[in-house]
Every structure is written in structure tokens, then in C-alpha cells.
PDB file of N, CA and C in Angstrom:
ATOM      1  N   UNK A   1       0.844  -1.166   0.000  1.00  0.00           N
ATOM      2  CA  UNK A   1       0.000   0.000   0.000  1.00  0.00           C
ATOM      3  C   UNK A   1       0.897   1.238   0.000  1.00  0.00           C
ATOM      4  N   UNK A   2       0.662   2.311  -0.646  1.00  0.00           N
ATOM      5  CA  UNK A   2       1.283   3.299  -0.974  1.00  0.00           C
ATOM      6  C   UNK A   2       1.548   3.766   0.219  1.00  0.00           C
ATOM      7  N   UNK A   3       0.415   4.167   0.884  1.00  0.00           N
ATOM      8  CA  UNK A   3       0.122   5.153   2.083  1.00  0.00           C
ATOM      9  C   UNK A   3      -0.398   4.052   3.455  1.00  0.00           C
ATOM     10  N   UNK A   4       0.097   4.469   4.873  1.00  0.00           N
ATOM     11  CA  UNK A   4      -0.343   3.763   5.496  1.00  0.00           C
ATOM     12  C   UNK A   4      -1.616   3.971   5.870  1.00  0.00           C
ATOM     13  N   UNK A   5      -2.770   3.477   6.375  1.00  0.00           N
ATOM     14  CA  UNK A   5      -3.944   3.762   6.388  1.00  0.00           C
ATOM     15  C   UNK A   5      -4.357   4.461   7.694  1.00  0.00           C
ATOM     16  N   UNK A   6      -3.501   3.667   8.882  1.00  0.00           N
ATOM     17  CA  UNK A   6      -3.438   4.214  10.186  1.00  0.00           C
ATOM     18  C   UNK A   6      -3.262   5.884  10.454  1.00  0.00           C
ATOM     19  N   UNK A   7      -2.483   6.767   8.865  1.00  0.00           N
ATOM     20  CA  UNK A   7      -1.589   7.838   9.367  1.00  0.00           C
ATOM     21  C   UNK A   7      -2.462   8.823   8.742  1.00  0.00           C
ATOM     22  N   UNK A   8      -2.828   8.070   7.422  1.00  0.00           N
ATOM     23  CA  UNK A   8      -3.936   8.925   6.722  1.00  0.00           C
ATOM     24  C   UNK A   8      -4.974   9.036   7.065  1.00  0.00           C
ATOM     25  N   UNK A   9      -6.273   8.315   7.384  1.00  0.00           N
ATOM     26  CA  UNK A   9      -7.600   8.024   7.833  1.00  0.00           C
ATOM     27  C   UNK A   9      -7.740   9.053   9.052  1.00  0.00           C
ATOM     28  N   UNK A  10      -8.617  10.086   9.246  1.00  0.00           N
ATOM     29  CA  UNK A  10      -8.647  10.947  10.378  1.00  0.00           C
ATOM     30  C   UNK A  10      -9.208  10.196  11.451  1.00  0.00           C
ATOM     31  N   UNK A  11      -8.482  10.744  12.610  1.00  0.00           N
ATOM     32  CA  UNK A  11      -9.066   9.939  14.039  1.00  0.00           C
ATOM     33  C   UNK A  11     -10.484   9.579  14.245  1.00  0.00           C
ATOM     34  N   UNK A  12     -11.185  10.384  13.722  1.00  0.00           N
ATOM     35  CA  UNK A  12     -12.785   9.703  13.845  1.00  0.00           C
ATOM     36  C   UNK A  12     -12.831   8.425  14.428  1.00  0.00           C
ATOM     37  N   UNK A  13     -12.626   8.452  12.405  1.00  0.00           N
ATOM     38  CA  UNK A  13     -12.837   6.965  11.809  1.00  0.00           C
ATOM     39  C   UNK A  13     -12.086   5.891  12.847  1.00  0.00           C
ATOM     40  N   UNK A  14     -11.314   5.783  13.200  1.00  0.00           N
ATOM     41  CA  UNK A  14     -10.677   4.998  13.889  1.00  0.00           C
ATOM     42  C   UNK A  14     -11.262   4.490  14.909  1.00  0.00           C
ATOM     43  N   UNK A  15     -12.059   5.690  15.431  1.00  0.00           N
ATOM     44  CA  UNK A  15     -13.062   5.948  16.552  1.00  0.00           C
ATOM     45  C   UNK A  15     -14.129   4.971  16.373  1.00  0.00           C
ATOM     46  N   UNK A  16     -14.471   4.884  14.985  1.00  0.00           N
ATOM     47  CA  UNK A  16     -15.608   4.415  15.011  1.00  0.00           C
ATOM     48  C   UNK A  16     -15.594   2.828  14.238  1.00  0.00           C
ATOM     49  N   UNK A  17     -14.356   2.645  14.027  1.00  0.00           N
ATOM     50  CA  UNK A  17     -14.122   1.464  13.781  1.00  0.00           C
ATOM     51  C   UNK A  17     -14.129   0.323  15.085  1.00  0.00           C
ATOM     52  N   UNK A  18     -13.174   1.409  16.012  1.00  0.00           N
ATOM     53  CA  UNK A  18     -13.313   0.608  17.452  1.00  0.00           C
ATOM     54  C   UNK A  18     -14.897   0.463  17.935  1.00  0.00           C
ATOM     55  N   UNK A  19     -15.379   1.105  17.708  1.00  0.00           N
ATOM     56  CA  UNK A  19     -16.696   1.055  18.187  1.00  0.00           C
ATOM     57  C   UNK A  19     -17.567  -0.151  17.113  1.00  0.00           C
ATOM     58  N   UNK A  20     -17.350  -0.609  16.193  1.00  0.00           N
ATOM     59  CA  UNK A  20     -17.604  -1.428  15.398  1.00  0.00           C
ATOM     60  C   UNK A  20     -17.505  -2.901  15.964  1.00  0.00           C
ATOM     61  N   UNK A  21     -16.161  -2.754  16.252  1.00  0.00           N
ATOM     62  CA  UNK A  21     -15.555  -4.010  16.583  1.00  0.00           C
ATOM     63  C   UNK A  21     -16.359  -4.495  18.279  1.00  0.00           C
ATOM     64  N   UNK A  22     -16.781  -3.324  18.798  1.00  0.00           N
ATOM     65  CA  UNK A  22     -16.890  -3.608  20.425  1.00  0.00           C
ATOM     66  C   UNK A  22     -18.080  -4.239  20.527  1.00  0.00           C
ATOM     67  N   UNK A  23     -19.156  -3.403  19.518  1.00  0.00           N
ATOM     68  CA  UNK A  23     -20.688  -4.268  19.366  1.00  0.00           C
ATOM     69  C   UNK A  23     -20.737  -5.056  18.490  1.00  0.00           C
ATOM     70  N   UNK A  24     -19.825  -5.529  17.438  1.00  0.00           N
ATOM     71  CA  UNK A  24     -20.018  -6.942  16.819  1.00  0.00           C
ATOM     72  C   UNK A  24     -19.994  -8.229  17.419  1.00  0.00           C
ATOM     73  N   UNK A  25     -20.779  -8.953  16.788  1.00  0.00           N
ATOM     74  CA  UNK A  25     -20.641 -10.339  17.975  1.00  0.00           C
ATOM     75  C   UNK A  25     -19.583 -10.659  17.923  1.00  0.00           C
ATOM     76  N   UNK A  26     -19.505 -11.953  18.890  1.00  0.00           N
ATOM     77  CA  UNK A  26     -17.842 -12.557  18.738  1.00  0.00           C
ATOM     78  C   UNK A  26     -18.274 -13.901  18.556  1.00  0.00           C
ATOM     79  N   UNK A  27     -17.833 -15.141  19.130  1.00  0.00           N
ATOM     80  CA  UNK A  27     -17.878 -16.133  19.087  1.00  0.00           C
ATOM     81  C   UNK A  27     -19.654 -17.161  18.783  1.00  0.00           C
ATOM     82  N   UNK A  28     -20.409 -15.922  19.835  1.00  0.00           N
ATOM     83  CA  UNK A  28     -21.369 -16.403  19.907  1.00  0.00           C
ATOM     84  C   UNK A  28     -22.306 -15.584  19.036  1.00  0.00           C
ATOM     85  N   UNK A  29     -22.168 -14.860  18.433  1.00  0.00           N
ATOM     86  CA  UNK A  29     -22.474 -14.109  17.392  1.00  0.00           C
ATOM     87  C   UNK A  29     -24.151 -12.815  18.003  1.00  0.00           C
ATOM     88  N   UNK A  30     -23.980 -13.019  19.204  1.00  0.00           N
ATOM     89  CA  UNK A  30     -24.729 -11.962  19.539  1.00  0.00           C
ATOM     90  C   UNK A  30     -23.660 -10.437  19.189  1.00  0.00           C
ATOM     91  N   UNK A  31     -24.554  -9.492  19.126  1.00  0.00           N
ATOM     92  CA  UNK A  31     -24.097  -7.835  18.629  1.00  0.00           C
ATOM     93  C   UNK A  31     -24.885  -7.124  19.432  1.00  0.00           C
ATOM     94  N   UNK A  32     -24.268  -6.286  19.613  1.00  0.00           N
ATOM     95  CA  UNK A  32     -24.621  -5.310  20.856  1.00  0.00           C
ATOM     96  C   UNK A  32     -24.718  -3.743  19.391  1.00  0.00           C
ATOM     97  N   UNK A  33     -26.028  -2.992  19.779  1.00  0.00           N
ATOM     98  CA  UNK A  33     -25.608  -2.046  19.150  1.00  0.00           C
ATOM     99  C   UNK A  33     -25.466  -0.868  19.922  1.00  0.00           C
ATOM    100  N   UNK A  34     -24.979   0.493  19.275  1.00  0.00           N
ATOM    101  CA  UNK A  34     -24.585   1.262  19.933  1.00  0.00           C
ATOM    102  C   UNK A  34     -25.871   2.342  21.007  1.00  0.00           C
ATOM    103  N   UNK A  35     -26.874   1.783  20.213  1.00  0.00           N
ATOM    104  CA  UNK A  35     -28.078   2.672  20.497  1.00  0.00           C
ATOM    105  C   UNK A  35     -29.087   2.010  21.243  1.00  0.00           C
ATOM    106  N   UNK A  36     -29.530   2.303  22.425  1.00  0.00           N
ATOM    107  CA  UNK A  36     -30.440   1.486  23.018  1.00  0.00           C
ATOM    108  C   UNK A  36     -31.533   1.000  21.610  1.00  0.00           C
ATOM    109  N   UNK A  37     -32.210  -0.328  22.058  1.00  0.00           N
ATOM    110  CA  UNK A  37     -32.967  -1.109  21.225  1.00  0.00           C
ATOM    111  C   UNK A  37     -32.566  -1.780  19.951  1.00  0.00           C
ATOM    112  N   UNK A  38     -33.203  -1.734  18.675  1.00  0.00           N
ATOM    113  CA  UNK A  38     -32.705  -3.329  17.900  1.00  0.00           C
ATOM    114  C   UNK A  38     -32.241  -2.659  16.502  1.00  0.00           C
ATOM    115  N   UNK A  39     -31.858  -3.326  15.520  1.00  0.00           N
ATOM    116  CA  UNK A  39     -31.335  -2.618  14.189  1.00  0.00           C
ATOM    117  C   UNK A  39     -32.316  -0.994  14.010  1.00  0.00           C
ATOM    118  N   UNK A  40     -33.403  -1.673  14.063  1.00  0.00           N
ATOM    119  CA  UNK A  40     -34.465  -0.343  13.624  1.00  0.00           C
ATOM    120  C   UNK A  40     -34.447   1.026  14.522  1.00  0.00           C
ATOM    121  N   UNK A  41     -33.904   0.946  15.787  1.00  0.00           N
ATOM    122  CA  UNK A  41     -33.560   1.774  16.579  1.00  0.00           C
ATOM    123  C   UNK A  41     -32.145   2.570  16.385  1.00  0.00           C
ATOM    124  N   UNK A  42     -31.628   2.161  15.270  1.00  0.00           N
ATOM    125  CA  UNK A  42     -29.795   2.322  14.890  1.00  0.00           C
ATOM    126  C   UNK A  42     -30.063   3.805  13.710  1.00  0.00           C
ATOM    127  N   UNK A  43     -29.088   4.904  13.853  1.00  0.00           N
ATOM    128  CA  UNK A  43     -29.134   5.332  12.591  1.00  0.00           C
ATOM    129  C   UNK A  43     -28.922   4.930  11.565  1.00  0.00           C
ATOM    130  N   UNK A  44     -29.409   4.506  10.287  1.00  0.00           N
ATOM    131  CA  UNK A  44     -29.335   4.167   8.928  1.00  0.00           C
ATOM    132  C   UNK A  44     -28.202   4.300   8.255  1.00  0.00           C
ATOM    133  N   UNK A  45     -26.996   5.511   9.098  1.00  0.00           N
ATOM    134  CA  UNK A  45     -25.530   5.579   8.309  1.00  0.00           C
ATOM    135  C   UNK A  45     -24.632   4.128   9.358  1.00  0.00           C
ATOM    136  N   UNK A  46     -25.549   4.024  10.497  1.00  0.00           N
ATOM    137  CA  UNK A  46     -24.263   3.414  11.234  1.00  0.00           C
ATOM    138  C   UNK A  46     -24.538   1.927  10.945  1.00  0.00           C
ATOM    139  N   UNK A  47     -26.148   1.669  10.516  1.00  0.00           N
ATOM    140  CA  UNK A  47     -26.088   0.293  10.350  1.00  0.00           C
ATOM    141  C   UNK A  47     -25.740  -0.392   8.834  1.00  0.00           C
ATOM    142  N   UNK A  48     -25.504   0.744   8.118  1.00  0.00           N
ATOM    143  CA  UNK A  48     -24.335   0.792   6.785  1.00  0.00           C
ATOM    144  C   UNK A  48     -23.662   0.622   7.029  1.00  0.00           C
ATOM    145  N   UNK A  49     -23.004   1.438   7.572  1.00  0.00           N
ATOM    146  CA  UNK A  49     -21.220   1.173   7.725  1.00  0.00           C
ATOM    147  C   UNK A  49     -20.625   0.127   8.395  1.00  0.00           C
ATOM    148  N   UNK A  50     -21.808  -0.641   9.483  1.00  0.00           N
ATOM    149  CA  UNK A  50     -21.428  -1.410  10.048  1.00  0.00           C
ATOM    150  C   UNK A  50     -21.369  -2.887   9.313  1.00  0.00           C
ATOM    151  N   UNK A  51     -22.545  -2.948   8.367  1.00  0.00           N
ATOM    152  CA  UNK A  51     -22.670  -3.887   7.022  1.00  0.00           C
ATOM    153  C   UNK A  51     -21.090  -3.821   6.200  1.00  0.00           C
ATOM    154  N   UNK A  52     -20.656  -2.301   6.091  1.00  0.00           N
ATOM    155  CA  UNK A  52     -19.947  -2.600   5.251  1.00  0.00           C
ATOM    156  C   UNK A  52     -18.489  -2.851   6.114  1.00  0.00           C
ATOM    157  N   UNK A  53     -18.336  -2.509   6.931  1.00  0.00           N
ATOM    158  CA  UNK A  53     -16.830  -3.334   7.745  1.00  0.00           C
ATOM    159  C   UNK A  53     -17.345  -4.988   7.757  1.00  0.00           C
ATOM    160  N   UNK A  54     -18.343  -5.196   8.218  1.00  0.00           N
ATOM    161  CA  UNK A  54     -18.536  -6.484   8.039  1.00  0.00           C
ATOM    162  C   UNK A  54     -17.688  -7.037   7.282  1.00  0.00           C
ATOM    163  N   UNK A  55     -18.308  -6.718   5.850  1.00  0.00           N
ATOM    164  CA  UNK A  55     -18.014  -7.268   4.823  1.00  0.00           C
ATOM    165  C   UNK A  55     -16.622  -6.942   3.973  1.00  0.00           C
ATOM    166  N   UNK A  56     -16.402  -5.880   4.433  1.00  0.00           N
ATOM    167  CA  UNK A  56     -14.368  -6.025   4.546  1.00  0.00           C
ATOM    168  C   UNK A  56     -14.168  -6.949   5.280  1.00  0.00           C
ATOM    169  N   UNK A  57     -14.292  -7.004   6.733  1.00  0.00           N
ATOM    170  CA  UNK A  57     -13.653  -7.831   7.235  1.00  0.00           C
ATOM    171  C   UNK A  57     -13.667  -9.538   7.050  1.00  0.00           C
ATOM    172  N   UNK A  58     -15.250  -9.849   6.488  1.00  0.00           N
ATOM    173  CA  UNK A  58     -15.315 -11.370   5.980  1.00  0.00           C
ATOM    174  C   UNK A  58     -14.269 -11.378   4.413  1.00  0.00           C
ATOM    175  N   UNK A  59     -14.148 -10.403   4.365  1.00  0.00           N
ATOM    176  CA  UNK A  59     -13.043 -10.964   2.678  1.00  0.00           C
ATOM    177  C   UNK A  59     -11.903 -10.586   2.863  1.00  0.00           C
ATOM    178  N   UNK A  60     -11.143 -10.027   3.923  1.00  0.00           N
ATOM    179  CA  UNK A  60      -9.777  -9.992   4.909  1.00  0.00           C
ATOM    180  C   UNK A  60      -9.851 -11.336   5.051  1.00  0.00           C
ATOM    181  N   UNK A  61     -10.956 -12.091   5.873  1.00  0.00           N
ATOM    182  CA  UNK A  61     -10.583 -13.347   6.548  1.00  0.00           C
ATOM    183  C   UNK A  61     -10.651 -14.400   5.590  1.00  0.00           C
ATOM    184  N   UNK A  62     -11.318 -14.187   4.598  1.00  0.00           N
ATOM    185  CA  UNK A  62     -11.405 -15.185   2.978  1.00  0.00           C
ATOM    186  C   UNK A  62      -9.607 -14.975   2.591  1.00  0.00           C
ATOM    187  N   UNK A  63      -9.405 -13.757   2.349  1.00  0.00           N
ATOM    188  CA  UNK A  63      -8.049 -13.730   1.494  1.00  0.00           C
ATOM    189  C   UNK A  63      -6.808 -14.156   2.354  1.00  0.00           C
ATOM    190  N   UNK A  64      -7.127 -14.347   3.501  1.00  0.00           N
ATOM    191  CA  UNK A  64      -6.162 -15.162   4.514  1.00  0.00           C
ATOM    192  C   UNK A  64      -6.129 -16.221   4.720  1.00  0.00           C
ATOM    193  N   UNK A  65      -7.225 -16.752   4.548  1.00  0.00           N
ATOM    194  CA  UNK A  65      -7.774 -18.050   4.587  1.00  0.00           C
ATOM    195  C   UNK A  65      -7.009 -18.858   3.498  1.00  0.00           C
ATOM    196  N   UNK A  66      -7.530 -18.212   2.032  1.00  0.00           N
ATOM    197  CA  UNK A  66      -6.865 -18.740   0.969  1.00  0.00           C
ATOM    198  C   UNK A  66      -5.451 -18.416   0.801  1.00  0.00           C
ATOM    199  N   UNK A  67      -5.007 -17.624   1.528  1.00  0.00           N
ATOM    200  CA  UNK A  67      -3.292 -17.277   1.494  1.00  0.00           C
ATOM    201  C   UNK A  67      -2.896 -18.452   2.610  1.00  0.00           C
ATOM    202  N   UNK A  68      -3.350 -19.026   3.560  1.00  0.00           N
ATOM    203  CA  UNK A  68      -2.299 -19.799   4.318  1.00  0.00           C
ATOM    204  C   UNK A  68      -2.726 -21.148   4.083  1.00  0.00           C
ATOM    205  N   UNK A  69      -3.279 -21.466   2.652  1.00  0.00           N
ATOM    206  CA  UNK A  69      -3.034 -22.899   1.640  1.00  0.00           C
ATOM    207  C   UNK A  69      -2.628 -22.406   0.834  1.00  0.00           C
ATOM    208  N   UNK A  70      -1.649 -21.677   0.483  1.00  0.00           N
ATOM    209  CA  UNK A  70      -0.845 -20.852  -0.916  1.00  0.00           C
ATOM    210  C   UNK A  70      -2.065 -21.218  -2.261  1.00  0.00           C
ATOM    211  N   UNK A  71      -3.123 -20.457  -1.555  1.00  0.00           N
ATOM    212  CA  UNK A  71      -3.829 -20.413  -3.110  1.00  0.00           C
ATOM    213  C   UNK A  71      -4.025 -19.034  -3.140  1.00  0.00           C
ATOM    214  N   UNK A  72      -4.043 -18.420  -3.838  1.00  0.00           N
ATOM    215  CA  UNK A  72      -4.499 -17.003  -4.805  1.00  0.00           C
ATOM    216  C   UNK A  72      -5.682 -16.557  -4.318  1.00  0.00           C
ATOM    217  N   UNK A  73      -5.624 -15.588  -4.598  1.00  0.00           N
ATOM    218  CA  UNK A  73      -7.120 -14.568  -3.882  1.00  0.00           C
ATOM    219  C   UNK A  73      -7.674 -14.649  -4.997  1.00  0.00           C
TER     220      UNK A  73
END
């Protein structure tokens, strides 16, 4: 990567990545959200964004997956 992402990305974001990670489920796949009550109680940008780290993070764990059987992404 050209640029590191950590140096560029303004602190917010970082902010709110941690906060991503804290109410996603873990093992047992319950999720905590940030807002008292259930998805429908969530603002509409956060339960986007939270879809979309998701889904970075499931194709981080795909392209690792397939990298530590030396197959190709």
C-alpha cells in the first residue's frame, strides 16, 4: 500500500471502527448495538457502515484463509 492507512484516515474513523468491533458479535455471534434497542432503533448511516466493515472484514478473513493454503485470492 502506498500510504499507510493508520496515518492517513482521520481519528474519527478509527473511533468508530473501534466502536464497530466492540458491538459486533464474537464467538457467539450476539451484537450489541450502539443505540439502546434493535437494528431499527440504529441510525441508517451506522447500520451501513457497520454492514460494510462487516463485509471487509469477511473478505480480509477469505483472502487469509486462501493465502495460508498458498492459493491465490
Amino acid at each position: 500500500m502506498a500510504r499507510n492507512p493508520r496515518l492517513t484516515i482521520p481519528p474519527p474513523w478509527h473511533d468508530f471502527i473501534r466502536l464497530w468491533a466492540a458491538c459486533r458479535g464474537g464467538m457467539g455471534g450476539i451484537a450489541h448495538w450502539p443505540d439502546p434497542g434493535g437494528v431499527g432503533d440504529q441510525a441508517t448511516w451506522i447500520v451501513d457502515a457497520f454492514a460494510m466493515l462487516a463485509a471487509i472484514d469477511a473478505r480480509i478473513d477469505d483472502v487469509v484463509r486462501r493465502g495460508s493454503r498458498g492459493q491465490a485470492a
